[in-house]
PDB file of N, CA and C in Angstrom:
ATOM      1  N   UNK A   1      -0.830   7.080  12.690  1.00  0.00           N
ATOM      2  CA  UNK A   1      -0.105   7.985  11.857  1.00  0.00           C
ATOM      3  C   UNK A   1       0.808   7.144  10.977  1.00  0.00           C
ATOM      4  N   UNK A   2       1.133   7.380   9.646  1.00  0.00           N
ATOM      5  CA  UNK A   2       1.735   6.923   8.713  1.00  0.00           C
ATOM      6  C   UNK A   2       1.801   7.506   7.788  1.00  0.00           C
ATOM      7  N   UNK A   3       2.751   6.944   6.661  1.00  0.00           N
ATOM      8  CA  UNK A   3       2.871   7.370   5.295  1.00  0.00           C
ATOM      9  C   UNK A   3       3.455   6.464   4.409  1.00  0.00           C
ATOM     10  N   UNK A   4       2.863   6.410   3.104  1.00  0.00           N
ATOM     11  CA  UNK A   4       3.429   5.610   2.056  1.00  0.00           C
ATOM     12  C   UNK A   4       4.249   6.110   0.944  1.00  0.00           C
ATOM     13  N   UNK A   5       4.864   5.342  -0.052  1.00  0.00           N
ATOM     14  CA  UNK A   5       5.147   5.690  -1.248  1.00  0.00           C
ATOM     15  C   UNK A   5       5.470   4.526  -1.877  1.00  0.00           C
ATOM     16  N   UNK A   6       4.820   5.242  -3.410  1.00  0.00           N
ATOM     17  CA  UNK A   6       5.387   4.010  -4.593  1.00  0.00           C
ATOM     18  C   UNK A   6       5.569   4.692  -5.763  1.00  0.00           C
ATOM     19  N   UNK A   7       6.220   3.181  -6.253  1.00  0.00           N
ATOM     20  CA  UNK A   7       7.239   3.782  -7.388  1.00  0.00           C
ATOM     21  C   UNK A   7       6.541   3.105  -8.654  1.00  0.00           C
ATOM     22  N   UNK A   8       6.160   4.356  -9.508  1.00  0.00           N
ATOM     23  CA  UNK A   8       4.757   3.498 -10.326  1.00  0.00           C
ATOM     24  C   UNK A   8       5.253   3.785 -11.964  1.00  0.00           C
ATOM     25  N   UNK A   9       5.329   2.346 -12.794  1.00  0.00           N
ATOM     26  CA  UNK A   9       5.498   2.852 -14.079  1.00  0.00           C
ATOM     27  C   UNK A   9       4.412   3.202 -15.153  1.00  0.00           C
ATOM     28  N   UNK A  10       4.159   4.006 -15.848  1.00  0.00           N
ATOM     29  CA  UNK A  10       3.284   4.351 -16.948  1.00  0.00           C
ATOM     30  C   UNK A  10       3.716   3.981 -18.275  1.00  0.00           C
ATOM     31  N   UNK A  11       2.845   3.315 -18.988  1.00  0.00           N
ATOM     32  CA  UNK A  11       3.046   2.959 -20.151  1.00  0.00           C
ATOM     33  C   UNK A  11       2.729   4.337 -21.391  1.00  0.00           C
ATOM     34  N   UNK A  12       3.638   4.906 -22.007  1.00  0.00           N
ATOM     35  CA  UNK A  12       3.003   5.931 -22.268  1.00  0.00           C
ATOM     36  C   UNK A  12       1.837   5.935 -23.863  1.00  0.00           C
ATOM     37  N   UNK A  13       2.058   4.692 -24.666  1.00  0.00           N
ATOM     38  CA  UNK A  13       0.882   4.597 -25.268  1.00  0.00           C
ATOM     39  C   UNK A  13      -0.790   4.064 -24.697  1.00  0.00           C
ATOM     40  N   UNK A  14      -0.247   3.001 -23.764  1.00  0.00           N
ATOM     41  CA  UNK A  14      -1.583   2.581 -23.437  1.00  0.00           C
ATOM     42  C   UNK A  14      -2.301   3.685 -22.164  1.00  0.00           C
ATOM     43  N   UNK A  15      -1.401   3.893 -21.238  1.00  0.00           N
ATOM     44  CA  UNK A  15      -1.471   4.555 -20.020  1.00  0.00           C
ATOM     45  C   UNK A  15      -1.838   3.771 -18.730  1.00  0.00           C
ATOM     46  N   UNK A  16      -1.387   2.496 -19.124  1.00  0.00           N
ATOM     47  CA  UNK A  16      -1.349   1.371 -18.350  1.00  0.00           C
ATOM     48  C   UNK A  16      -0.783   1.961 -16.917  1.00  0.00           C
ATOM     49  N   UNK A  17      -0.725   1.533 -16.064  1.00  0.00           N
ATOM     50  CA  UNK A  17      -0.320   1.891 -14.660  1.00  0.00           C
ATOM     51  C   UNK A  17       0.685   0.328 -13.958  1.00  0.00           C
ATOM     52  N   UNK A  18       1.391   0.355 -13.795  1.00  0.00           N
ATOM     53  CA  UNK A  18       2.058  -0.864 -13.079  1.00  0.00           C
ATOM     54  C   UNK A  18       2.879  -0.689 -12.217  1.00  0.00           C
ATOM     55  N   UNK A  19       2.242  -0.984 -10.945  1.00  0.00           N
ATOM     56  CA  UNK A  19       3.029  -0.669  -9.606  1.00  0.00           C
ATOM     57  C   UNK A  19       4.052  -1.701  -9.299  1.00  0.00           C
ATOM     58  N   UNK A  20       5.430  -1.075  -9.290  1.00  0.00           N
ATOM     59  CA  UNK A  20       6.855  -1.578  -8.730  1.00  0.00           C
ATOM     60  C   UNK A  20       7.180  -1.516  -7.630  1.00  0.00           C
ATOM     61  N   UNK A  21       6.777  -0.927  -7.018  1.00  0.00           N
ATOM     62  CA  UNK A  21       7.577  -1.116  -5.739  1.00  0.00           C
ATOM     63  C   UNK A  21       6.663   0.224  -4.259  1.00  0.00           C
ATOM     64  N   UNK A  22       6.021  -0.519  -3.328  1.00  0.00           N
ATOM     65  CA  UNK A  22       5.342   0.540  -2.360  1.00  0.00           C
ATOM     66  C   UNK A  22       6.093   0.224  -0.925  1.00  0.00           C
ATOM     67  N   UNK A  23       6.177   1.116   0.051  1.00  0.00           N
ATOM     68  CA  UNK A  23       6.623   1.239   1.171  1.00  0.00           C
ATOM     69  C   UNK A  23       5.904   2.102   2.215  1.00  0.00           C
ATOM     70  N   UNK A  24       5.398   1.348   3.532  1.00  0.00           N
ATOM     71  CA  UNK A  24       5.081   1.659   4.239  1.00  0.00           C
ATOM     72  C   UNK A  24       5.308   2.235   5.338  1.00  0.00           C
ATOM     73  N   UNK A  25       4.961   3.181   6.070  1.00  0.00           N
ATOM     74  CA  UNK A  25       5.662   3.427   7.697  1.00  0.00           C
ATOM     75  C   UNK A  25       4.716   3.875   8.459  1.00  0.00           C
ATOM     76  N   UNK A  26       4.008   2.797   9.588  1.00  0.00           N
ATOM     77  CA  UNK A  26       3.438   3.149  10.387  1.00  0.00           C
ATOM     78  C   UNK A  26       3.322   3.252  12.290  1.00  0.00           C
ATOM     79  N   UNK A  27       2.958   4.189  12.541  1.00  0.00           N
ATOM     80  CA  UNK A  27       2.977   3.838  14.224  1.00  0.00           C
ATOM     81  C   UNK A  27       1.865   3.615  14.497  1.00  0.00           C
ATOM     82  N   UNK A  28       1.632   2.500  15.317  1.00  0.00           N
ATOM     83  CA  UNK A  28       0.661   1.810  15.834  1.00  0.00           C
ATOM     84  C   UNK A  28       0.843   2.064  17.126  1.00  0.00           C
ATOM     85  N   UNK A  29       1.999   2.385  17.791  1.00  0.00           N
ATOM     86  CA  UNK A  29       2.056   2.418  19.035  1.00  0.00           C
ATOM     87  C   UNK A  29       2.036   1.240  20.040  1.00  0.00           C
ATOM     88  N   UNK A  30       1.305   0.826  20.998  1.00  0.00           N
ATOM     89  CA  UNK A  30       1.853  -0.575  21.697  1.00  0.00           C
ATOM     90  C   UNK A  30       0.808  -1.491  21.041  1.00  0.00           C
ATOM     91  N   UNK A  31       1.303  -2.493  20.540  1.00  0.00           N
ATOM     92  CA  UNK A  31       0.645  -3.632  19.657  1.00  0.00           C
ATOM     93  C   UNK A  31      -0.191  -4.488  20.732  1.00  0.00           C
ATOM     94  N   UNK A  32      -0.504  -5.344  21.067  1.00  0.00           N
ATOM     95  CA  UNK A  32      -1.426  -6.474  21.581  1.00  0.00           C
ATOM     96  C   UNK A  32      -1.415  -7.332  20.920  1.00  0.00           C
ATOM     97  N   UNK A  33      -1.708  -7.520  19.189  1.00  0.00           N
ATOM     98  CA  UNK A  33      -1.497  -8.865  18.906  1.00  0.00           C
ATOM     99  C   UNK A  33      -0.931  -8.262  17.282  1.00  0.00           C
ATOM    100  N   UNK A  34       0.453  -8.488  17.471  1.00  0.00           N
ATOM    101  CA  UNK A  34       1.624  -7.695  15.958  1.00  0.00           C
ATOM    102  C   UNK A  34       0.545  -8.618  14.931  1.00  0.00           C
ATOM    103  N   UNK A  35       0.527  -9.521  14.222  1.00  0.00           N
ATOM    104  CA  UNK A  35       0.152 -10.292  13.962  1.00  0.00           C
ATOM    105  C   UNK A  35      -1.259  -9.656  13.163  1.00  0.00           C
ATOM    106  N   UNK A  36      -1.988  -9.585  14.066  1.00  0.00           N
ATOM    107  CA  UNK A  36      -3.619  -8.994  13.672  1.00  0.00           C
ATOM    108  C   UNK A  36      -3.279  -7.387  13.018  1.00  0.00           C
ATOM    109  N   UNK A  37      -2.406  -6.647  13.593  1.00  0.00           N
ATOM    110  CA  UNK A  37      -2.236  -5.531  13.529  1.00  0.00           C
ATOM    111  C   UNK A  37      -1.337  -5.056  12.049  1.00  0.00           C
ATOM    112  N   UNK A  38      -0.481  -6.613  11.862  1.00  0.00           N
ATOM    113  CA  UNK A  38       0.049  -6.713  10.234  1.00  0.00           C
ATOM    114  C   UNK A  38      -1.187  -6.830   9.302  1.00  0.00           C
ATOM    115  N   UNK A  39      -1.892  -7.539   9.581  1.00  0.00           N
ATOM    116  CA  UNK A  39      -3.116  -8.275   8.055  1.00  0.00           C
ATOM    117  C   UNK A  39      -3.766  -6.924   8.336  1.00  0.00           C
ATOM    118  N   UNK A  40      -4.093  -5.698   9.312  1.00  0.00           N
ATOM    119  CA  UNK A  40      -5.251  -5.047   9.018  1.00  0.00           C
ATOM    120  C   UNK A  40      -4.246  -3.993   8.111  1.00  0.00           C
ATOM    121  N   UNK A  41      -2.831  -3.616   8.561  1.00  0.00           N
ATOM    122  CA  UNK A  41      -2.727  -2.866   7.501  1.00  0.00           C
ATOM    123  C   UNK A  41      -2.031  -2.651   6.230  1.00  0.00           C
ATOM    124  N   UNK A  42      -1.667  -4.539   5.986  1.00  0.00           N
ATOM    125  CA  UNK A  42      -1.316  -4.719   4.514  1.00  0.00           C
ATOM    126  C   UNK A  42      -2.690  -5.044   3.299  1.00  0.00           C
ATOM    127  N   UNK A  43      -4.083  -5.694   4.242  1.00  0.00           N
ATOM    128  CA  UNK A  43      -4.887  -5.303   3.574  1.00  0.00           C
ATOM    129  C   UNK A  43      -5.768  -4.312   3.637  1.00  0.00           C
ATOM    130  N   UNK A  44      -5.606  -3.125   4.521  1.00  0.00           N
ATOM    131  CA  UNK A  44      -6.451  -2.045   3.978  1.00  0.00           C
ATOM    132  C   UNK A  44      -5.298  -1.429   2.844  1.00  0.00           C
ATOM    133  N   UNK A  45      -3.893  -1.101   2.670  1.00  0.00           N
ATOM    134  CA  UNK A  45      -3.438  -0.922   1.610  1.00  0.00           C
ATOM    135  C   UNK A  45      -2.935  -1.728   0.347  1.00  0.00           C
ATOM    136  N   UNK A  46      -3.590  -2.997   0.379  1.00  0.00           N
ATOM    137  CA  UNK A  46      -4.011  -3.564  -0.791  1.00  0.00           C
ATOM    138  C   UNK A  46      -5.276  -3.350  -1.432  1.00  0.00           C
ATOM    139  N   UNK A  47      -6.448  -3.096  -0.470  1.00  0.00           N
ATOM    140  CA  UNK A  47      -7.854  -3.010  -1.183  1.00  0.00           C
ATOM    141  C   UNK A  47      -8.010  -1.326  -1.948  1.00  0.00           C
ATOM    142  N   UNK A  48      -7.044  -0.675  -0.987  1.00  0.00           N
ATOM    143  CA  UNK A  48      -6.717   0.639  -1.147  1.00  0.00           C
ATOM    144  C   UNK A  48      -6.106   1.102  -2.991  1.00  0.00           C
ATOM    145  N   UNK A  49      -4.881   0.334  -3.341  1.00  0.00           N
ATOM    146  CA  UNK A  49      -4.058   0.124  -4.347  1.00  0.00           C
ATOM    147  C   UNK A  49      -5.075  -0.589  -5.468  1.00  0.00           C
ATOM    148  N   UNK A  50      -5.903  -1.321  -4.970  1.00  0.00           N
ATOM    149  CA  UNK A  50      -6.686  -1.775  -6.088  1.00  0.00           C
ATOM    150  C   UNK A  50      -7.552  -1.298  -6.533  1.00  0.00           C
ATOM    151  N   UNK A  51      -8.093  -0.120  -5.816  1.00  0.00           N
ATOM    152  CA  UNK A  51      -8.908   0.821  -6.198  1.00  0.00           C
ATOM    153  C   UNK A  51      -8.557   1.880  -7.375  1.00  0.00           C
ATOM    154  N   UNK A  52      -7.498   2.307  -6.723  1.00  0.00           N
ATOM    155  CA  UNK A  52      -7.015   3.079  -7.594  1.00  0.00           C
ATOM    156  C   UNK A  52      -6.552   2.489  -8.811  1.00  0.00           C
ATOM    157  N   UNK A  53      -6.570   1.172  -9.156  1.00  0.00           N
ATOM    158  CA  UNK A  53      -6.277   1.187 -10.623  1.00  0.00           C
ATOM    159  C   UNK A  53      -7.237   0.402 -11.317  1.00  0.00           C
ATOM    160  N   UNK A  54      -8.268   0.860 -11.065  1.00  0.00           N
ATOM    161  CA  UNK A  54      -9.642   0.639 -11.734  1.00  0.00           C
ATOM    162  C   UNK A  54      -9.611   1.920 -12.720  1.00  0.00           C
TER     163      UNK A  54
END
């Protein structure tokens, strides 16, 4: 369970998109290895963020 938010600027001629600032909050509940459990979910919400600005 989690939730995000970001704080996103729009260019209003081009409609450029440029993300400033995102924040995460998740429960994982009891970890085993913090470590492994950081990289899976700063990059599923990086591959996530890059999608969307295609």
């Amino acid at each position: 369970m989690g939730a995000s938010v970001s704080e996103v600027l729009i260019d209003r001629f081009t409609g450029q998109l440029n993300l400033e600032r995102s924040d995460l909050l998740i429960d994982i509940g009891e970890s085993i290895n913090p470590g492994i459990d950081r990289g899976q979910i700063i990059g599923g919400f990086y591959s996530r963020s890059r999608m969307g600005n295609q």
